[in-house]
N, C-alpha and C. Protein backbone atom coordinates (compact mmCIF):
# COMPACT_ATOMS: atom_id res chain seq x y z
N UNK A 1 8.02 47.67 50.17
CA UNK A 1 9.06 46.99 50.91
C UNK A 1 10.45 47.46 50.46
N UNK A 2 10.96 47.55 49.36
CA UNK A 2 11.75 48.43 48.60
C UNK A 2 11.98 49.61 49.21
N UNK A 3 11.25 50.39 49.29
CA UNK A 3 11.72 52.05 49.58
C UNK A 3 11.81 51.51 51.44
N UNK A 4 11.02 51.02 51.74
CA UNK A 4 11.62 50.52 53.10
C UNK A 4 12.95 50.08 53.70
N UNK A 5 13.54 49.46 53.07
CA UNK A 5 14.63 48.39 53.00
C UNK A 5 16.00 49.03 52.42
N UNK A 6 15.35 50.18 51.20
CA UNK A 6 16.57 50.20 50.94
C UNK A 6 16.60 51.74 50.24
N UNK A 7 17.63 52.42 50.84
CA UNK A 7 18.05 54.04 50.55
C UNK A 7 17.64 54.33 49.22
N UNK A 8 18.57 54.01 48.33
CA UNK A 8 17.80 54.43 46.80
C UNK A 8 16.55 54.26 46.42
N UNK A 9 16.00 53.01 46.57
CA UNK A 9 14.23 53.50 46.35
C UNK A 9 13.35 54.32 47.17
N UNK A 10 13.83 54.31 48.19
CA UNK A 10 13.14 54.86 49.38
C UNK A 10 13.37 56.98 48.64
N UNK A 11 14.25 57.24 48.66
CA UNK A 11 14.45 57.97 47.51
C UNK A 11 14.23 58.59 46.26
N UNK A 12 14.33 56.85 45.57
CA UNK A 12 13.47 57.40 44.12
C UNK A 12 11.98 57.54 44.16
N UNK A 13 11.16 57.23 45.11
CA UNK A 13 9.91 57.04 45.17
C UNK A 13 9.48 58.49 45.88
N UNK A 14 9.93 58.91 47.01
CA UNK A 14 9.64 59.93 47.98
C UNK A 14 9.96 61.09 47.00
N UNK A 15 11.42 61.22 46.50
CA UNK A 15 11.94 62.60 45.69
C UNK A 15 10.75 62.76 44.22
N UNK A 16 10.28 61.85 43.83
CA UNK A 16 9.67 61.90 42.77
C UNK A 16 10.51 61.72 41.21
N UNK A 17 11.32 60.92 41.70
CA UNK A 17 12.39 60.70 40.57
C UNK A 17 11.35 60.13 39.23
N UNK A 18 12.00 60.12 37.98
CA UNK A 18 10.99 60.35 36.74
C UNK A 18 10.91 58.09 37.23
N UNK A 19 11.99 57.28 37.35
CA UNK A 19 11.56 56.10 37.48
C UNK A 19 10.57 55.85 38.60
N UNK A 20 10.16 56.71 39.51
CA UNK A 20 8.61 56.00 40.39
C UNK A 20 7.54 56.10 39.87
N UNK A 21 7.70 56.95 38.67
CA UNK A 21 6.12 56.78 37.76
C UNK A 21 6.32 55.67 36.93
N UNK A 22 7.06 55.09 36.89
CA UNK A 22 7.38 53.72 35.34
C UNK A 22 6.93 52.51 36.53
N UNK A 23 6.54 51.49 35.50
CA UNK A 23 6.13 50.30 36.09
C UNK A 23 7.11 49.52 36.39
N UNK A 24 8.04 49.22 35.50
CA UNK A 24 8.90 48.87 35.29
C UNK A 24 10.07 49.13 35.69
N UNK A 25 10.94 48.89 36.79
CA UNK A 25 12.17 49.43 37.01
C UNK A 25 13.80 48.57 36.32
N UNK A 26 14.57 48.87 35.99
CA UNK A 26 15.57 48.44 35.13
C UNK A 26 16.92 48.18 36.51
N UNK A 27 17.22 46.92 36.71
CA UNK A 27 17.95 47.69 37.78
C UNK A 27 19.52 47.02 37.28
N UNK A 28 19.51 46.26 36.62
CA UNK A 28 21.17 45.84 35.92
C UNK A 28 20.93 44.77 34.58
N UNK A 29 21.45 45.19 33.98
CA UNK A 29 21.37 44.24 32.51
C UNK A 29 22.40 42.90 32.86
N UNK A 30 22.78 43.43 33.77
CA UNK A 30 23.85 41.74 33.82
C UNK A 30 23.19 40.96 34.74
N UNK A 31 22.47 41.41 35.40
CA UNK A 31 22.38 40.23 36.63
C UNK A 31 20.98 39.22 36.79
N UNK A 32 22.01 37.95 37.54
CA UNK A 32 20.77 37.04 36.80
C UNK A 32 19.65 36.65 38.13
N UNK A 33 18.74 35.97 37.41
CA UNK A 33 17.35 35.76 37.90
C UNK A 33 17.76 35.17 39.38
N UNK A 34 18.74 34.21 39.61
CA UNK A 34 19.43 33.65 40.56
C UNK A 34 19.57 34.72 41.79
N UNK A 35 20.96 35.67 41.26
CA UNK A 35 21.23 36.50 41.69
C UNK A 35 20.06 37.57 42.46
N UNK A 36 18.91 38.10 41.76
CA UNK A 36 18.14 38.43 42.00
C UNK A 36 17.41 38.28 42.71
N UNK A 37 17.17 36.62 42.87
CA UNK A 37 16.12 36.09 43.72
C UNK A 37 16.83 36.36 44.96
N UNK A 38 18.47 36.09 45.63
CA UNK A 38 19.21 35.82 46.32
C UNK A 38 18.76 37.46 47.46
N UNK A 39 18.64 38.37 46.32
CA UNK A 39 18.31 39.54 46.61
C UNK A 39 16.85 40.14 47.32
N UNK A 40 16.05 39.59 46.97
CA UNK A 40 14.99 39.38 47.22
C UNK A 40 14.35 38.67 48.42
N UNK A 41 14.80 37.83 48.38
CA UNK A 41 14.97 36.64 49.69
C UNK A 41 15.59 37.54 51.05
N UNK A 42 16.81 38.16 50.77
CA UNK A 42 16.98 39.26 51.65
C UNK A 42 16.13 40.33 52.22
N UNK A 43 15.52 41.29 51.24
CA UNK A 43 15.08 42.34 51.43
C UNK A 43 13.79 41.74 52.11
N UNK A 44 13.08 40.79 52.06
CA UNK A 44 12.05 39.80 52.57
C UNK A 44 11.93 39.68 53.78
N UNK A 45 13.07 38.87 53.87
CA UNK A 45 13.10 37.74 55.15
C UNK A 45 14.72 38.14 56.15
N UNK A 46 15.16 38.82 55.59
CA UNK A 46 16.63 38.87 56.00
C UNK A 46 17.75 38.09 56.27
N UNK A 47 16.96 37.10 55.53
CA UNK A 47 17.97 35.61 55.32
C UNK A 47 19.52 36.10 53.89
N UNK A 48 20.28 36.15 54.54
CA UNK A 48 21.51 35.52 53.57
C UNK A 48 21.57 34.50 53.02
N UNK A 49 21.17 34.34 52.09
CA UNK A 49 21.52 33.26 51.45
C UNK A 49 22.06 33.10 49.95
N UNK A 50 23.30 33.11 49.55
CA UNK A 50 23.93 33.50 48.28
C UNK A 50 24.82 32.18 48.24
N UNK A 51 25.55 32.00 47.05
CA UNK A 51 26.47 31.57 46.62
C UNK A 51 27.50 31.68 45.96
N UNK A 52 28.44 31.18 45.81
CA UNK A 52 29.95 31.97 45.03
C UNK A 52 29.31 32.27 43.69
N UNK A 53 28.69 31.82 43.13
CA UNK A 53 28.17 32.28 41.40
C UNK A 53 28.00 33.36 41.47
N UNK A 54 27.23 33.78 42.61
CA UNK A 54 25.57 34.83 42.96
C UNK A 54 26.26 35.98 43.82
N UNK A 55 27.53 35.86 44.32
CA UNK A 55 27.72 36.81 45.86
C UNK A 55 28.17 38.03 44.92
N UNK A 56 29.19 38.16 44.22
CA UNK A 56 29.40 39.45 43.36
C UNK A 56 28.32 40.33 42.66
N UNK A 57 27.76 39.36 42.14
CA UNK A 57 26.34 40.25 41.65
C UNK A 57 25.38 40.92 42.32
N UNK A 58 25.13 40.20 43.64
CA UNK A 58 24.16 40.51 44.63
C UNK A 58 25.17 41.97 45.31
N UNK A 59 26.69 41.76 45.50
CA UNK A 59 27.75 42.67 46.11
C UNK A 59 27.15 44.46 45.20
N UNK A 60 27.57 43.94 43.89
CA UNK A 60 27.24 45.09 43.07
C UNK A 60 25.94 45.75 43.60
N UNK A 61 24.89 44.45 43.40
CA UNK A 61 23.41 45.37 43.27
C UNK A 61 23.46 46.01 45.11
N UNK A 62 23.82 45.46 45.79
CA UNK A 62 23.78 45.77 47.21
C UNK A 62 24.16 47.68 47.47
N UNK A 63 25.49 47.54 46.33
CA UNK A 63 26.19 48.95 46.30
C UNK A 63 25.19 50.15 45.74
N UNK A 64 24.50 49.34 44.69
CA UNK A 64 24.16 50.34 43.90
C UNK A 64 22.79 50.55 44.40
N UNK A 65 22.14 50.36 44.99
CA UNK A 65 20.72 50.36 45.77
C UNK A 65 21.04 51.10 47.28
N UNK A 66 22.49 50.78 47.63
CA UNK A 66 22.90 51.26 49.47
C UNK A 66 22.13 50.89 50.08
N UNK A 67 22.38 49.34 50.14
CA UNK A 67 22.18 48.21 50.98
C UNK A 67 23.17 47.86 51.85
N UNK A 68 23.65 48.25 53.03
CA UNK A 68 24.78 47.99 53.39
C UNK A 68 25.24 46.84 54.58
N UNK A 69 23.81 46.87 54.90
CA UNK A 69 23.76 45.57 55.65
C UNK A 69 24.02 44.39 54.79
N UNK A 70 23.60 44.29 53.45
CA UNK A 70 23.58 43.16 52.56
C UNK A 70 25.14 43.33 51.75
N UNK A 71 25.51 44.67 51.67
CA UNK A 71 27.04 44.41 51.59
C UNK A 71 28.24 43.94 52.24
N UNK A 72 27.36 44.14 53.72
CA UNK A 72 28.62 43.65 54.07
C UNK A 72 28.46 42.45 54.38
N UNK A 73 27.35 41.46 54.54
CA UNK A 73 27.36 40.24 54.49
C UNK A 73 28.23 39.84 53.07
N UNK A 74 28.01 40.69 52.23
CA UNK A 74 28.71 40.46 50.56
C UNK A 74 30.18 39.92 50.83
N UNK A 75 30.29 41.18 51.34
CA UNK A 75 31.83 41.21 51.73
C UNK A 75 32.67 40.59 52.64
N UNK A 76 32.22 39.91 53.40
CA UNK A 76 32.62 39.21 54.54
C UNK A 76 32.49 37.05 53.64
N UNK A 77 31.31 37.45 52.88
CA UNK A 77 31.21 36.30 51.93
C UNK A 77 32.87 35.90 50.82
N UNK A 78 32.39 36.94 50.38
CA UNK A 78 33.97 37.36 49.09
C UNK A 78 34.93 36.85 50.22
N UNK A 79 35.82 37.97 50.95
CA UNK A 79 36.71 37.97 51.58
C UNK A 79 37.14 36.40 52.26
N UNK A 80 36.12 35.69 52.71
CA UNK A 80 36.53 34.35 53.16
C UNK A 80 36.84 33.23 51.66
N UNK A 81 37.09 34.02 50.54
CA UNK A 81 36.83 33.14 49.70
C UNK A 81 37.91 32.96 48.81
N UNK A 82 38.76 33.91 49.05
CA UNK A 82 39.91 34.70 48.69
C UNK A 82 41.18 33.96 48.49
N UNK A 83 41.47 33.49 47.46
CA UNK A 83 42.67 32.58 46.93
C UNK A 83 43.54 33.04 45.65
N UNK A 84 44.39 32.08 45.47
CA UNK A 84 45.42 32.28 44.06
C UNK A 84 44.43 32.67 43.24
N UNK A 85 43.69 32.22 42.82
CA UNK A 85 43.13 31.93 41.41
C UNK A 85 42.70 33.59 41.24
N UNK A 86 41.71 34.16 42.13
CA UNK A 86 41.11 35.07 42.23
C UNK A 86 41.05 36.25 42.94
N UNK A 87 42.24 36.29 43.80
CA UNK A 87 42.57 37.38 44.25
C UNK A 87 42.87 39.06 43.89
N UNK A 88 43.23 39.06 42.34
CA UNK A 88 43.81 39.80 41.62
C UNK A 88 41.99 40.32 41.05
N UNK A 89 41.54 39.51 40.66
CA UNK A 89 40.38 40.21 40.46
C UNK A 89 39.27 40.62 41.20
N UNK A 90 39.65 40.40 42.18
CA UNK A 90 38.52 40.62 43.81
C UNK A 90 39.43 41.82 44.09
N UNK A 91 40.41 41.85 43.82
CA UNK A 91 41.18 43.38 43.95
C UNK A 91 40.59 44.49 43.14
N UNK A 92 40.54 43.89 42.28
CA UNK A 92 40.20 45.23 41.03
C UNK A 92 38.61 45.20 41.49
N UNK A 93 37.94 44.37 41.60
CA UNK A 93 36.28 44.52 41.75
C UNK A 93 36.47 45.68 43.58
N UNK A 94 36.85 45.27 44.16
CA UNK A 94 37.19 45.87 45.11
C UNK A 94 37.21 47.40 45.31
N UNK A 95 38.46 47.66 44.16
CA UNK A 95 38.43 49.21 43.84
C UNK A 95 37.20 49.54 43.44
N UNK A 96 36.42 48.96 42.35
CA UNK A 96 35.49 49.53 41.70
C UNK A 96 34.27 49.67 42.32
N UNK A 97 34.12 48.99 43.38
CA UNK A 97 33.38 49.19 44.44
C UNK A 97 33.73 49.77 45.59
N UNK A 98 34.47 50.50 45.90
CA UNK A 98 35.58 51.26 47.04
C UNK A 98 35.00 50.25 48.11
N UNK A 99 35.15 48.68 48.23
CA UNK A 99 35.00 48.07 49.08
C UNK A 99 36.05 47.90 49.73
N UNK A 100 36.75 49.00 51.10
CA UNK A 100 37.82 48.44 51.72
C UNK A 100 37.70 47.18 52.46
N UNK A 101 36.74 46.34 52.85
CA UNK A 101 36.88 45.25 53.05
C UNK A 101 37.38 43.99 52.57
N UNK A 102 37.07 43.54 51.31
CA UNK A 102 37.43 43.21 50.43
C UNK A 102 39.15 43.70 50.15
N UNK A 103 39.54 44.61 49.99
CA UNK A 103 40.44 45.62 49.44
C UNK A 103 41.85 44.91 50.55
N UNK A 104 41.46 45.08 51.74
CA UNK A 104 41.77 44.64 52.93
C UNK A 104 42.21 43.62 53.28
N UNK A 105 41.84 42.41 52.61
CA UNK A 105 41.77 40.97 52.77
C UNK A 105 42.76 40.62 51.78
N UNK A 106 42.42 41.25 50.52
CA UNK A 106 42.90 41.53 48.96
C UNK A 106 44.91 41.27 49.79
N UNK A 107 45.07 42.44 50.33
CA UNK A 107 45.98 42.81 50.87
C UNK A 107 46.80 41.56 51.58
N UNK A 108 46.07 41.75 52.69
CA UNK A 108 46.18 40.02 53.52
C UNK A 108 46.96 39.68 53.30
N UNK A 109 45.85 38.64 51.72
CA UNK A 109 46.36 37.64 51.07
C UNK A 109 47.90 37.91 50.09
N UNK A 110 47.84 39.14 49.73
CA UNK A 110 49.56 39.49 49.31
C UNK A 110 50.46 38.61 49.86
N UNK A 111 50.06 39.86 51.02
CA UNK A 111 51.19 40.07 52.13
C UNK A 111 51.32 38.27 52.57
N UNK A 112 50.55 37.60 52.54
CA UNK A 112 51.19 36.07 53.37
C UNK A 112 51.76 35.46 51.99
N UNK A 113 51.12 35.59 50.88
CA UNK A 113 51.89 35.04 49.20
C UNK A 113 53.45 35.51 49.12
N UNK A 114 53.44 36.88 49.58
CA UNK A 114 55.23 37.47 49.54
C UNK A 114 55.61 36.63 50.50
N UNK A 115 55.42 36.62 51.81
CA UNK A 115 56.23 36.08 53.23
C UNK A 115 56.85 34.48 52.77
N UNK A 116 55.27 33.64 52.24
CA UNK A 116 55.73 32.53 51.51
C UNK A 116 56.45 32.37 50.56
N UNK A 117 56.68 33.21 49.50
CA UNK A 117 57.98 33.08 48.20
C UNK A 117 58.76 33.17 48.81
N UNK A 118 59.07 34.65 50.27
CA UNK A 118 60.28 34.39 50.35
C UNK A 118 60.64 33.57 51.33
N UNK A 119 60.15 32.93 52.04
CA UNK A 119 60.84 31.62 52.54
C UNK A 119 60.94 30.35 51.68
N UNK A 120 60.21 30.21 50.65
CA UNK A 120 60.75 29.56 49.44
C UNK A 120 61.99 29.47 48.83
N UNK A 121 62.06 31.04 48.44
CA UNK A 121 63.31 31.67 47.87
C UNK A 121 64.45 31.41 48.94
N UNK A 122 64.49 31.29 50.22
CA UNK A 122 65.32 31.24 51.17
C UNK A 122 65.78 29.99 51.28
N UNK A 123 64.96 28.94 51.06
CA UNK A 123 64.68 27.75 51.31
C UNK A 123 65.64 27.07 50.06
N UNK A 124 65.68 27.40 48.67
CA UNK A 124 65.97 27.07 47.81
C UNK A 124 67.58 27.05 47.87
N UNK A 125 68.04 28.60 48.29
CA UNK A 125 69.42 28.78 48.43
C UNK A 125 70.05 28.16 49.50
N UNK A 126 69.49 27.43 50.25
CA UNK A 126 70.10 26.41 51.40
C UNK A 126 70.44 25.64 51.09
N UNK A 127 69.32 24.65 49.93
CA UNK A 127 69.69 23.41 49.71
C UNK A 127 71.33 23.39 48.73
N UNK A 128 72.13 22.31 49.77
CA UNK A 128 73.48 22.13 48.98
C UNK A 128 73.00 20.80 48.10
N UNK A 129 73.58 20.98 46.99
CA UNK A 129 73.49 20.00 45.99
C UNK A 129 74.65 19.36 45.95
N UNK A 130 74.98 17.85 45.57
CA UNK A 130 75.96 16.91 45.76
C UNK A 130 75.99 17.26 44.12
């Protein structure tokens, strides 16, 4: 179902890469059982089903397998999710994943944060003080 579903195994299995003889495949030391399952459940059933904990991790493994149907559900996930807190680092994950989608949104969200300071900033120098 693997080499079916998804470019890199389909790949490592057909080319005869040295991991289709191992039982065992290694596919990220960071990512968790959650995450995984989230992954799985996909390649399955083609159900999306992730969560903000789970969507970056699943984003990564999506990249690194060239899953792109499951990225861009990733990405369309991220991107609606996109605030103060975390914008700056959905930027940088962004680059590191040349996800212009993400990258895109990243942007967006700037661009309406500047428009708002400066009508802030505009706003401020109006008020006359007694």
């Amino acid at each position: 179902m693997l080499a079916a579903r998804c470019p890199y195994y389909n790949a490592l299995w057909r080319q005869g890469w040295q991991e289709s003889s191992q039982s065992v495949l290694q596919l990220s030391d960071e990512l968790s059982s959650v995450s995984f399952s989230h992954f799985l459940k996909y390649i399955y059933t083609d159900i999306f089903d992730v969560d903000g904990d789970s969507v970056v991790d699943v984003l990564k493994l999506s990249q690194k397998v060239q899953m792109s149907s499951l990225k861009t559900l990733c990405e369309r996930f991220v991107s609606g999710s996109i605030d103060a807190d975390n914008v700056c680092g959905l930027y940088q994950l962004a680059s590191e994943l040349d996800s212009l989608a993400i990258k895109n949104m990243c942007l967006k969200f700037f661009e309406k944060v500047r428009i708002l300071v400066l009508l802030l900033h505009d706003c401020c120098f109006n008020v006359k003080y007694s």
